[in-house]
Protein backbone atom coordinates (compact mmCIF):
# COMPACT_ATOMS: atom_id res chain seq x y z
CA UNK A 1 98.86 -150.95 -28.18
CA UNK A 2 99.65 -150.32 -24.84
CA UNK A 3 100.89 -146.84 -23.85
CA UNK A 4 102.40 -148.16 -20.58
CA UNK A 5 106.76 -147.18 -20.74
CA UNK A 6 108.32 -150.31 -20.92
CA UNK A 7 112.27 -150.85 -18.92
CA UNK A 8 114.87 -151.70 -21.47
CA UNK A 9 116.62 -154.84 -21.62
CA UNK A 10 119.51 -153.62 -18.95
CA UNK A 11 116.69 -151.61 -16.78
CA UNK A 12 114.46 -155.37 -16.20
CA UNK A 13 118.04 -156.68 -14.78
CA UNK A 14 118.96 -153.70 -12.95
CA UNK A 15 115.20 -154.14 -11.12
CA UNK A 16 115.35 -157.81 -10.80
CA UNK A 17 118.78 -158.14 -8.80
CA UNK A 18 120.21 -156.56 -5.44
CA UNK A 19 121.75 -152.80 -6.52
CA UNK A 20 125.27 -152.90 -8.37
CA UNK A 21 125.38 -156.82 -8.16
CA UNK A 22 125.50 -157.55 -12.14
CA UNK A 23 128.65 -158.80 -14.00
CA UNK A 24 128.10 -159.37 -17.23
CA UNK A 25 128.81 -162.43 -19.36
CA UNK A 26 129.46 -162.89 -23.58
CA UNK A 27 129.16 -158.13 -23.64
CA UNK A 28 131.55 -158.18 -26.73
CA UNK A 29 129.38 -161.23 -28.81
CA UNK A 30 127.99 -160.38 -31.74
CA UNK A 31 126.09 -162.15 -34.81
CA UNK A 32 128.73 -164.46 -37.32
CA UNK A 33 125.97 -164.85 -40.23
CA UNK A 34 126.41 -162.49 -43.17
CA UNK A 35 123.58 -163.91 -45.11
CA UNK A 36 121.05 -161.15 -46.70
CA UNK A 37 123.36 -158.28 -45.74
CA UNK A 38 122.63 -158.89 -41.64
CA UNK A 39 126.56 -157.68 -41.83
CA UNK A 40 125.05 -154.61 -42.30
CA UNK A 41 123.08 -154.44 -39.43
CA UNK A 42 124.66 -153.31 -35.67
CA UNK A 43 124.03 -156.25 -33.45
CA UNK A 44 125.22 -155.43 -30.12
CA UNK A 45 125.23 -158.87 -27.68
CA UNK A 46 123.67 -160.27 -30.87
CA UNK A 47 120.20 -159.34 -28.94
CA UNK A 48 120.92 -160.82 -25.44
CA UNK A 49 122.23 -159.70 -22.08
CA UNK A 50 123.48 -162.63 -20.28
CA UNK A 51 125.23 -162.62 -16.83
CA UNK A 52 124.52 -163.10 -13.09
CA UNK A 53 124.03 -161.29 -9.96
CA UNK A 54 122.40 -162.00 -6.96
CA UNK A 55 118.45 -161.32 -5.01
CA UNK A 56 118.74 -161.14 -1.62
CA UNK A 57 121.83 -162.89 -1.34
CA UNK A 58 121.11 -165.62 -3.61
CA UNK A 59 122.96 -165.89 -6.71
CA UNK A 60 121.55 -166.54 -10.07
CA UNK A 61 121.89 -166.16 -13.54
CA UNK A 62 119.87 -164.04 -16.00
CA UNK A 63 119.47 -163.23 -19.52
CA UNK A 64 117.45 -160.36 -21.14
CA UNK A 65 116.71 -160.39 -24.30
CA UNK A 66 116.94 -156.93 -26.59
CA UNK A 67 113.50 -156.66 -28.62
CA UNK A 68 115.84 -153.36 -29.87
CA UNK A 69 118.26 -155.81 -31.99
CA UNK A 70 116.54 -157.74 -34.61
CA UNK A 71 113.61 -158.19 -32.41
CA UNK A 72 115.27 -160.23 -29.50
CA UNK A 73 115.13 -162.98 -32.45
CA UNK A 74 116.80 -165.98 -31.49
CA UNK A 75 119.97 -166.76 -33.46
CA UNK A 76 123.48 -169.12 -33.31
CA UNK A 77 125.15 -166.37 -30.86
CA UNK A 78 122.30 -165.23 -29.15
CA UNK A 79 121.56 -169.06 -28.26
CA UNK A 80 125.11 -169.85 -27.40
CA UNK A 81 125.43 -167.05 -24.79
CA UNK A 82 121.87 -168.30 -23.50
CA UNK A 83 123.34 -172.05 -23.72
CA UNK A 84 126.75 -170.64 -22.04
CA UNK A 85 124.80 -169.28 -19.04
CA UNK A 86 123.24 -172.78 -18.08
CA UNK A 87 126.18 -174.60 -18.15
CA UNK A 88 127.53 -172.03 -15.72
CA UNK A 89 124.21 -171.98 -13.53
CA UNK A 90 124.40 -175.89 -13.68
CA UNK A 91 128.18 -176.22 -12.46
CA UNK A 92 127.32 -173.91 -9.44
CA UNK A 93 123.61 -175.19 -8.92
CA UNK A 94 122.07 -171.71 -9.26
CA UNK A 95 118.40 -170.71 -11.10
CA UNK A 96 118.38 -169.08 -14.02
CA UNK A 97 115.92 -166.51 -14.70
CA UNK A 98 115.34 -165.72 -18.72
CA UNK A 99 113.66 -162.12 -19.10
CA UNK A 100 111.71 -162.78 -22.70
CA UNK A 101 111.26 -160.38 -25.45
CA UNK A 102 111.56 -162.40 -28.84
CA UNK A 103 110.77 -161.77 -32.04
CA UNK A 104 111.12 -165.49 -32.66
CA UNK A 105 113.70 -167.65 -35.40
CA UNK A 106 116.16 -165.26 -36.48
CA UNK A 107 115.37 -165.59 -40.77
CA UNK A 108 118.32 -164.69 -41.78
CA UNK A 109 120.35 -167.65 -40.06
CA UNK A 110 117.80 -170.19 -41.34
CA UNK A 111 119.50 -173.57 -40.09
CA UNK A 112 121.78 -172.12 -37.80
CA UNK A 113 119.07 -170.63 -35.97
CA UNK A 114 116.98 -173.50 -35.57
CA UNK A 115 119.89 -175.63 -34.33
CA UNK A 116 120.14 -172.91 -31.85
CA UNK A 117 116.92 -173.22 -30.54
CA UNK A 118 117.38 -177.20 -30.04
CA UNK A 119 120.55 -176.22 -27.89
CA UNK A 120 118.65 -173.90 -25.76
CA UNK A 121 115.92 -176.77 -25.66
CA UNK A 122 118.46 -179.35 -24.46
CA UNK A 123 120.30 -176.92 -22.00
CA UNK A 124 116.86 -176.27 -20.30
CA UNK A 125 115.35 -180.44 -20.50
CA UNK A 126 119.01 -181.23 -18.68
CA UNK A 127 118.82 -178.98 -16.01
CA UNK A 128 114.81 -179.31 -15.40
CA UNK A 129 114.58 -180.68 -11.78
CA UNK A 130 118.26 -179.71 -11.03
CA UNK A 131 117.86 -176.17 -10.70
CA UNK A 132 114.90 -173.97 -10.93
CA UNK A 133 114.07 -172.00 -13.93
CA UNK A 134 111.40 -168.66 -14.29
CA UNK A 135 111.22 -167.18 -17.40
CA UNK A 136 108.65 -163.72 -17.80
CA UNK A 137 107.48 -162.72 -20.90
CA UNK A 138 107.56 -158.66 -21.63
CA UNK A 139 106.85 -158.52 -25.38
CA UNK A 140 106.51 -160.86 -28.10
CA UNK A 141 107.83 -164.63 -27.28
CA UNK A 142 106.19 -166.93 -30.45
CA UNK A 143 106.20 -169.78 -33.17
CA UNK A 144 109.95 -171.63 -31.50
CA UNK A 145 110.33 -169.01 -28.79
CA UNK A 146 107.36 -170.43 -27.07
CA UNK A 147 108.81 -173.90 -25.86
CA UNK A 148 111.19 -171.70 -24.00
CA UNK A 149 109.07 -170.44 -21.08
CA UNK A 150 107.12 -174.14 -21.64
CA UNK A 151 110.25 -175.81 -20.68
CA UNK A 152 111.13 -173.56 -17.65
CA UNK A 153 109.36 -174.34 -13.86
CA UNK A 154 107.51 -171.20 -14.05
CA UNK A 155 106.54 -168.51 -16.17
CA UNK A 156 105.32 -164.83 -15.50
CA UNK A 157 103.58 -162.67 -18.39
CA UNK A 158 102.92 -158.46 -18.18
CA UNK A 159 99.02 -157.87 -18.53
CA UNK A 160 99.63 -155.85 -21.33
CA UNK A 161 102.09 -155.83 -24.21
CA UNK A 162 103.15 -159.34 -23.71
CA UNK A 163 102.36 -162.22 -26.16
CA UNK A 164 102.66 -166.21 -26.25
CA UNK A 165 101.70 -168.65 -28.64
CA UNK A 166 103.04 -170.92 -30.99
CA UNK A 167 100.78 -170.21 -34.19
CA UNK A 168 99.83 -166.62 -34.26
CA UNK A 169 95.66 -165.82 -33.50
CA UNK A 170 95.73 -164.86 -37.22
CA UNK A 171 96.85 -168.81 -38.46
CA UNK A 172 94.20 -170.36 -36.47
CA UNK A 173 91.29 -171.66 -38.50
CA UNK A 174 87.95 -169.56 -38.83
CA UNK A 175 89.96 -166.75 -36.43
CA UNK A 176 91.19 -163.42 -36.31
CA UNK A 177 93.47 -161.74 -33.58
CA UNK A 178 90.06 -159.11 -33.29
CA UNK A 179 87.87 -162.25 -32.88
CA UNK A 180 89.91 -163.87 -30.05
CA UNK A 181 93.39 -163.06 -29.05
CA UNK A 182 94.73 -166.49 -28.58
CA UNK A 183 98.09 -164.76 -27.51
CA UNK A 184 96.84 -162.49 -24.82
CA UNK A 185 98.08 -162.87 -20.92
CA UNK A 186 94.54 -162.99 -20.28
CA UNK A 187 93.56 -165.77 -22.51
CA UNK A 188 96.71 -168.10 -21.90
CA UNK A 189 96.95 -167.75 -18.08
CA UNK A 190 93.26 -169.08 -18.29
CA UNK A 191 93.14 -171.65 -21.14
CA UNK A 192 96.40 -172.76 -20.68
CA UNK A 193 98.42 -174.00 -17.74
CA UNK A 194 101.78 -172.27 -19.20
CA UNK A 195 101.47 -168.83 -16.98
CA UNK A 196 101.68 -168.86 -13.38
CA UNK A 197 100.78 -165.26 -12.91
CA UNK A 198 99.72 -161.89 -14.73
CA UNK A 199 101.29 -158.85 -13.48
CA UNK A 200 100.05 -154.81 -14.09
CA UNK A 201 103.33 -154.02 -14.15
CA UNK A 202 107.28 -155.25 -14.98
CA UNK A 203 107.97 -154.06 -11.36
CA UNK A 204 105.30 -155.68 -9.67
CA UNK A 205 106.17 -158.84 -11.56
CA UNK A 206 110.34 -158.45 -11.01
CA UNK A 207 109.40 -157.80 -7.35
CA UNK A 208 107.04 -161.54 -7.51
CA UNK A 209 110.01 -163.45 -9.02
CA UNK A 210 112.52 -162.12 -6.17
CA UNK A 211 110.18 -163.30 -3.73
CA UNK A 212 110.14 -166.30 -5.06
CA UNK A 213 113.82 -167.03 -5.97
CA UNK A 214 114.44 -166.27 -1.83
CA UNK A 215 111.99 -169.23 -0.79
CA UNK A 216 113.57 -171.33 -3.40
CA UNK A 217 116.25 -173.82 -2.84
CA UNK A 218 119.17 -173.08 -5.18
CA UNK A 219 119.10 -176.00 -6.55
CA UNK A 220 118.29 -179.77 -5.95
CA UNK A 221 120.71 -181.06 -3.45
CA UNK A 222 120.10 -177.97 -0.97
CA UNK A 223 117.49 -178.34 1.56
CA UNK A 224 114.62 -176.41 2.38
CA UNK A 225 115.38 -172.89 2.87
CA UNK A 226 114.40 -171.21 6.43
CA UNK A 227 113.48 -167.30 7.51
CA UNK A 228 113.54 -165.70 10.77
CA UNK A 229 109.26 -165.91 11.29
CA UNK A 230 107.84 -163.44 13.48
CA UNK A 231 104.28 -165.07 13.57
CA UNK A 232 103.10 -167.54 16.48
CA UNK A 233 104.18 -170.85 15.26
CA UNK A 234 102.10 -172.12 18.21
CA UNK A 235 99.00 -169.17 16.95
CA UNK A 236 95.46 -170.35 17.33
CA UNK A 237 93.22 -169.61 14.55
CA UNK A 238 89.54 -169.17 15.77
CA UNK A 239 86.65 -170.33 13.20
CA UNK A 240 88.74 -171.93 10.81
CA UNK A 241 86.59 -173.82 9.76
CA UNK A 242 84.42 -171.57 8.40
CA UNK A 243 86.65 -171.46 5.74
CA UNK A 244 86.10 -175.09 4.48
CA UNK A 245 85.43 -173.91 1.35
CA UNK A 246 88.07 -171.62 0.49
CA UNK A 247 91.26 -173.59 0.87
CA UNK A 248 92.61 -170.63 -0.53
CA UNK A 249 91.51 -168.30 2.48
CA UNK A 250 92.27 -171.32 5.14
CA UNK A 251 96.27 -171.49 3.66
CA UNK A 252 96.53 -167.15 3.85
CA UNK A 253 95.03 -168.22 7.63
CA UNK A 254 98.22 -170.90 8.44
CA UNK A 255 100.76 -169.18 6.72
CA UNK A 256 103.59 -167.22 8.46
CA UNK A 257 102.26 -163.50 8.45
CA UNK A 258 99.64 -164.33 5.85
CA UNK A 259 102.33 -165.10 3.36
CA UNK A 260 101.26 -167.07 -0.22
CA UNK A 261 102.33 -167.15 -3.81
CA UNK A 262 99.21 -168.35 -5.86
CA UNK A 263 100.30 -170.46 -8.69
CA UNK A 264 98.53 -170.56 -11.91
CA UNK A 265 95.67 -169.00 -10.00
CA UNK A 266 93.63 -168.37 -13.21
CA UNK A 267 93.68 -171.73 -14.30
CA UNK A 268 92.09 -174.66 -13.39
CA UNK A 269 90.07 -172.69 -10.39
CA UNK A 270 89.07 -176.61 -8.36
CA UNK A 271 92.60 -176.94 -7.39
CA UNK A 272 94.62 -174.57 -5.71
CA UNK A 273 98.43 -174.73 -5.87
CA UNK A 274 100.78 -172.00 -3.81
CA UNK A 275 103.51 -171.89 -1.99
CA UNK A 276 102.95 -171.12 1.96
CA UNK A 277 105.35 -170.67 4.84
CA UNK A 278 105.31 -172.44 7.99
CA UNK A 279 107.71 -171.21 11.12
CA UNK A 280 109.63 -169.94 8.66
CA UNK A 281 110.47 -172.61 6.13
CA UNK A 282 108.41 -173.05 2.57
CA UNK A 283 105.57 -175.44 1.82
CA UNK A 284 103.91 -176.67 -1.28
CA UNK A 285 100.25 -176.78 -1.04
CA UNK A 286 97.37 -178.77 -3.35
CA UNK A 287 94.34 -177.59 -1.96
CA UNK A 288 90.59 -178.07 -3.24
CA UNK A 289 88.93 -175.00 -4.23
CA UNK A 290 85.81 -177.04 -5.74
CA UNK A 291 83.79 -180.08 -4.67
CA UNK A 292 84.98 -181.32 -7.56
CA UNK A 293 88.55 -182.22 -9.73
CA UNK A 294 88.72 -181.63 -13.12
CA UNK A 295 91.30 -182.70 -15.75
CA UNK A 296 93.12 -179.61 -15.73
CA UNK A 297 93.12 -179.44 -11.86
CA UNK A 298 94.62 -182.85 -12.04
CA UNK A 299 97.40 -182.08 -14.30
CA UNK A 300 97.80 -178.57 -12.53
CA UNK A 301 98.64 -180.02 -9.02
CA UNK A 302 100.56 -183.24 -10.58
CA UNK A 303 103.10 -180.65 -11.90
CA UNK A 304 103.51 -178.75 -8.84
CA UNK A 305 104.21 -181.74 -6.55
CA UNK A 306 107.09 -182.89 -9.22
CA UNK A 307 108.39 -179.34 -8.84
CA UNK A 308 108.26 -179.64 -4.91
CA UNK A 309 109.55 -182.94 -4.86
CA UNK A 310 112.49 -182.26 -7.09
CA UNK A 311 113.76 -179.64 -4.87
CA UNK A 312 113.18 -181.20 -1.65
CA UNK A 313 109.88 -178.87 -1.24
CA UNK A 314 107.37 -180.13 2.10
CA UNK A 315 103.99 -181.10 0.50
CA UNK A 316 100.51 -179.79 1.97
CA UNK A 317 97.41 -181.07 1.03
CA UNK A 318 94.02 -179.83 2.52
CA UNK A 319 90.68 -181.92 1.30
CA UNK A 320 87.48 -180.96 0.64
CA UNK A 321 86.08 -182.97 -1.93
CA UNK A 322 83.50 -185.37 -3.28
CA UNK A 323 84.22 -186.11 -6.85
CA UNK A 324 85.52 -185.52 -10.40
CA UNK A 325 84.09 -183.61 -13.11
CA UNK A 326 81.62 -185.44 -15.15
CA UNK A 327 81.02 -184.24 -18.31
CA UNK A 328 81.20 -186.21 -21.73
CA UNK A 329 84.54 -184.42 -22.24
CA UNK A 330 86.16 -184.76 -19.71
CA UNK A 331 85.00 -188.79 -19.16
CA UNK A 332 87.71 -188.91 -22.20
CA UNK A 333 90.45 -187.88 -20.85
CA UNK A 334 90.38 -187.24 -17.42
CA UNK A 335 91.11 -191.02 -16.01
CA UNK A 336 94.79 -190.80 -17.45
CA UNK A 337 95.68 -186.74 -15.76
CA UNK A 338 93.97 -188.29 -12.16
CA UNK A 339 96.87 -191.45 -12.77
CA UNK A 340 99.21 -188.79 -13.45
CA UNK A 341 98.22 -187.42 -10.36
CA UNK A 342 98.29 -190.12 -8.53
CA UNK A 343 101.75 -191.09 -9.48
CA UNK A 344 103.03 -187.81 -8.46
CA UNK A 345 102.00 -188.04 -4.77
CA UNK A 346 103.10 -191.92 -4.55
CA UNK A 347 106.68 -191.08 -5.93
CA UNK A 348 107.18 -187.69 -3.88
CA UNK A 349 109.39 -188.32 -1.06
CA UNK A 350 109.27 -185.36 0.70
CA UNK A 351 107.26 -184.63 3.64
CA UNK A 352 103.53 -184.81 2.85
CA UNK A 353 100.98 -183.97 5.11
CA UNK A 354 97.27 -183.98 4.67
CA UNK A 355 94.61 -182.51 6.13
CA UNK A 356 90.84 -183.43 5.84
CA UNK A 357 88.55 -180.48 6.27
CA UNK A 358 85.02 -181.30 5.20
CA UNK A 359 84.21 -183.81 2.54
CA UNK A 360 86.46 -186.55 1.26
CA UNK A 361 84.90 -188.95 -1.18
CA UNK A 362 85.83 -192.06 -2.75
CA UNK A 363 88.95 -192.16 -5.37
CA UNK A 364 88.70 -188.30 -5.44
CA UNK A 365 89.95 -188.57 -1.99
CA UNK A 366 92.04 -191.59 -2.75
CA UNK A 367 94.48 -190.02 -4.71
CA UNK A 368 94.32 -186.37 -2.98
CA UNK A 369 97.37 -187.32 -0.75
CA UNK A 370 95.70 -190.34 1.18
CA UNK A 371 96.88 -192.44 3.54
CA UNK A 372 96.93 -195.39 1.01
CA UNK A 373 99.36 -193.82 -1.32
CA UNK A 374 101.82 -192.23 0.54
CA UNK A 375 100.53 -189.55 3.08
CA UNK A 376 103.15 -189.59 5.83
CA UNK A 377 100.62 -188.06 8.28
CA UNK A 378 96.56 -187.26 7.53
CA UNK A 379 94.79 -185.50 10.07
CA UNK A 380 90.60 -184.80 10.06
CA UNK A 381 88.71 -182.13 11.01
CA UNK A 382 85.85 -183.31 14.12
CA UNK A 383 82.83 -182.93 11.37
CA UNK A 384 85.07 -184.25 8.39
CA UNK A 385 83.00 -187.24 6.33
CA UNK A 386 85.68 -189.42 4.85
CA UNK A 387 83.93 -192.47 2.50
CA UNK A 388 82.47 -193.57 -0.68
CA UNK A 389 80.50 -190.96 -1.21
CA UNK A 390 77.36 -189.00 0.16
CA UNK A 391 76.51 -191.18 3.07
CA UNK A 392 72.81 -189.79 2.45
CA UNK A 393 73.35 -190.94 -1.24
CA UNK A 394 74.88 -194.14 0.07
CA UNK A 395 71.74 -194.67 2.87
CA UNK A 396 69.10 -194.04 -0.41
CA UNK A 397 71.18 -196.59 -2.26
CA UNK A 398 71.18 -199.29 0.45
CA UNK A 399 67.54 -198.60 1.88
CA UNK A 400 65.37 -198.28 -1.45
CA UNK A 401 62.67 -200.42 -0.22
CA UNK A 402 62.55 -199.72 3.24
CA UNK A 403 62.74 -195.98 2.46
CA UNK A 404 59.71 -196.68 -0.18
CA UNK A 405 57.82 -198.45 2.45
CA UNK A 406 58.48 -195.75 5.96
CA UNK A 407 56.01 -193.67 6.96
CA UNK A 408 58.12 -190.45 7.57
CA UNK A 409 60.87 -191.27 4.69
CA UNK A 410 62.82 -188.01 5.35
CA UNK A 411 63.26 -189.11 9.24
CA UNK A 412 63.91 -193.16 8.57
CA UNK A 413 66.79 -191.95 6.07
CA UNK A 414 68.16 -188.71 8.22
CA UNK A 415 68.64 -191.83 11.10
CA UNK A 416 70.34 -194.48 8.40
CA UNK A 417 71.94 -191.50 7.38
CA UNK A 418 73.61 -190.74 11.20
CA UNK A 419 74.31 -194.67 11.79
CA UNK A 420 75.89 -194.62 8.50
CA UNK A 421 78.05 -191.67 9.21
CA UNK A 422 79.27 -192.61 13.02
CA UNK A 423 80.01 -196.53 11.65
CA UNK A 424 81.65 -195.63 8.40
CA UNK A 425 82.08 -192.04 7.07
CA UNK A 426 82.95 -190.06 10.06
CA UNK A 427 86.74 -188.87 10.68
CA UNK A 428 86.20 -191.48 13.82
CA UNK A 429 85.68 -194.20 12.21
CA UNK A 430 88.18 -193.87 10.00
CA UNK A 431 90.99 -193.00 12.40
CA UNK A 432 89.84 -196.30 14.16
CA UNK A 433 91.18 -197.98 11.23
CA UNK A 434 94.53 -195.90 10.75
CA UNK A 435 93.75 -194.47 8.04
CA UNK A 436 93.65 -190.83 9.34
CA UNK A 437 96.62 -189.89 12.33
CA UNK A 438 94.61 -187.35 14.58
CA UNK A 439 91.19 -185.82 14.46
CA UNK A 440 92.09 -182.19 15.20
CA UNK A 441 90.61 -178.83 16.22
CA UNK A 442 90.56 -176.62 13.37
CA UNK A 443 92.16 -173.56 15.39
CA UNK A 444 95.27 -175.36 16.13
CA UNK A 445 95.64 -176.79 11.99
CA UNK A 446 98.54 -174.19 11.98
CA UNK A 447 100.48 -175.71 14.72
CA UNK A 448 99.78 -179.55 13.85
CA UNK A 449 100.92 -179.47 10.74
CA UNK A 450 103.88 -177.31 11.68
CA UNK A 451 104.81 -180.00 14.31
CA UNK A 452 103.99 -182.65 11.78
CA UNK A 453 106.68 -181.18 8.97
CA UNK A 454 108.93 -180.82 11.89
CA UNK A 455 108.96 -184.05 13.05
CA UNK A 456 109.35 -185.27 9.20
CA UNK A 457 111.85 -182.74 8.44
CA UNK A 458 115.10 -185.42 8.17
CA UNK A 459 112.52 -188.02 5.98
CA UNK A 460 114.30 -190.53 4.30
CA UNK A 461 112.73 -193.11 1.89
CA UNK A 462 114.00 -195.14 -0.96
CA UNK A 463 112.31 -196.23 -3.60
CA UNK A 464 112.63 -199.24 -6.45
CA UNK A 465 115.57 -198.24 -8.62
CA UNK A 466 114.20 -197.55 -12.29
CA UNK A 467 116.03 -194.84 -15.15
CA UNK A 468 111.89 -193.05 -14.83
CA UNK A 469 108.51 -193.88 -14.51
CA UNK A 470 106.15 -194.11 -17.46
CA UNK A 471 102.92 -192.94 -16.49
């Protein structure tokens, strides 16, 4: 057990919103069931704060659950208050923020407690992609409890103290909670893509989701939100491209002032997805961390660009990549998360920019934002190599015999190798086909892609009318 103090219920709402700004919703509500003497039992707000204030300006509405009263479990008033609170946040197109500490099902309400959780469910599935949703998990949030932060846009957990799973460690066959903590921070935020963060502290993590509700639309018919930037949007960033390796490192180099939210950073480590800010306004970004994309990585940046493109969210996307993952696993199932993928970036139709650094290989750069399936502009690094694949692996390939037969093999293929590259993998060659926009310096990536979202900033594009895709 952790011997960390944890805030109360009231004291995680009083530290999430601007000072004095909460008015209380549902204060008098208590629990209806009398069943197996819960009469007996005091349940003030039957477990749940529920109200709204405002961060920064902004307003939104938030609910706390009391671990005090029956262990935050979820019952037929606590649910209705939580229920009550989206409609509200729905009418006025505001986020709602759910502060978690939940014993689970409330026992003693039996059907009238899991009919509760289905309302919550269908409150949260009707406003998914209408306005955004953060849940953080303090304490306990199991078994039912867990779809809850699963159904939100993202979700924050406490290093210590907090707990998510849907069978406990204990059920799991051949385990025990000593043996491998299934339920830990630690272990979901990198098993699992459920957690976008782990925080040291409720105040460190508080302070995360205020940052990110004021960079958030409100909802999905506001645009893009914009901040006074004090940083250069014209700034020239020397040696960039020493950083072709660590997108991560080149998007803290773009941003406004450094600025980035990591999402899901412990997860899925080949694909990086954050949010940025550029002159001011807030940017999606998919970047490659690894040469190569993995399942996870797949599904990890497909969700992210639905998020961005359901709030009207510019898309980044910086390359560097020759493949996907090839192990026996993941040749199962990774062909059907890369079409997920895939689908994402040729529905999204927001701004989406691309930008080639180093490597960009076959179908792994195909469906990383290409020209071919949607990109609105792509722009190359000088010494990007944009192709099939490895055009040393592709010279070996076409040159078997006379490479058998040379003299001085390493200097007959290091010459295919350069023909190969200036006719049909270098960012030249393929800009002289239109499928990249501009070769450009790497110093001045800041201010081309600034210009670019600019320019696309009043983007308008239809698409076939259908209820939703299937893929």
């Amino acid at each position: 057990m952790s011997n960390k103090p944890s805030l109360s219920a009231s004291d995680r709402i009083s530290a999430l919103l601007d000072d004095s700004s909460f008015v209380e919703v549902g204060a008098y509500v208590k629990a209806r069931s009398t069943d197996f003497n819960i009469q007996d039992k005091d349940t003030p707000k039957d477990g749940v704060i529920t109200g709204y204030g405002v961060i920064d300006g902004n307003l939104v509405y938030v609910y706390s659950q009391d671990a005090k009263v029956l262990g935050g479990s979820i019952g037929e008033m606590h649910a209705k208050k939580i229920s009550n609170l989206y409609d509200m946040a729905m009418k006025m197109g505001a986020p709602v923020i759910g502060l978690i500490d939940c014993a689970g099902l409330r026992l003693q309400e039996a059907t009238d407690a899991l009919n509760a959780f289905g309302e919550v469910y269908l409150k949260q599935s009707l406003a998914s992609g209408v306005i955004p949703q953060i849940t953080a998990i303090f304490g306990t949030c199991g078994g039912g409890a867990a779809l809850i932060p699963t159904l939100t846009d993202f979700t924050f957990m406490t290093k210590e103290g907090s707990r998510l799973f849907v069978n406990s460690p204990n059920a799991l066959e051949e385990n025990n909670i000593t043996k491998l903590d299934t339920s830990s921070a630690e272990y979901v935020s990198a098993n699992t893509s459920n957690v976008d963060a782990v925080f040291e502290t409720e105040e460190e993590l508080l302070g995360t989701i205020r940052t990110l509700v004021d960079i958030l639309p409100c909802c999905n018919e506001d645009d893009e939100k914009y901040t006074d930037s004090s940083d250069d949007m014209n700034r020239i960033i020397p040696n960039l491209d020493s950083f072709k390796n660590d997108g991560r490192a080149v998007l803290q180099n773009i941003s406004d002032n450094s600025f980035i939210i990591d999402m899901k950073k412990d997860f899925a480590t080949d694909i990086v997805t954050a949010f940025i800010k550029l002159n001011g306004a807030a940017v999606g970004c998919v970047v490659n961390q690894e040469d190569v994309i993995t399942t996870n990585g797949a599904y990890k940046a497909e969700e992210f660009i639905n998020f961005c493109d359901s709030f009207n969210i510019p898309v980044l996307t910086l390359v560097n990549v020759k493949g996907f993952a090839s192990t026996i696993r993941e040749e199962r199932i990774i062909s059907k998360a890369l079409a997920k993928l895939t689908n994402a970036y040729a529905n999204a139709t927001v701004p989406k920019v691309t930008v080639i650094m180093d490597k960009a290989y076959g179908t792994a750069y195909t469906v990383m934002n290409s020209k071919a399936i949607g990109a609105d502009m792509v722009y190359a690094w000088p010494e990007a190599v944009i192709g099939t694949m490895d055009p040393e692996m592709a010279v070996k390939i076409m040159y078997e015999d006379e490479i058998n037969a040379a003299d001085d093999k390493l200097a007959f293929i290091k010459e295919k190798k350069a023909e190969y590259t200036e006719a049909l993998s270098g960012a030249l060659s393929a800009a002289s086909r239109g499928y990249i926009d501009d070769i450009i310096e790497p110093d001045a990536t800041r201010k081309r892609v600034i210009a670019a979202f600019e320019m696309l900033q009043s983007k308008m594009e239809m698409r076939p009318y259908k209820k939703h895709g299937t893929i």
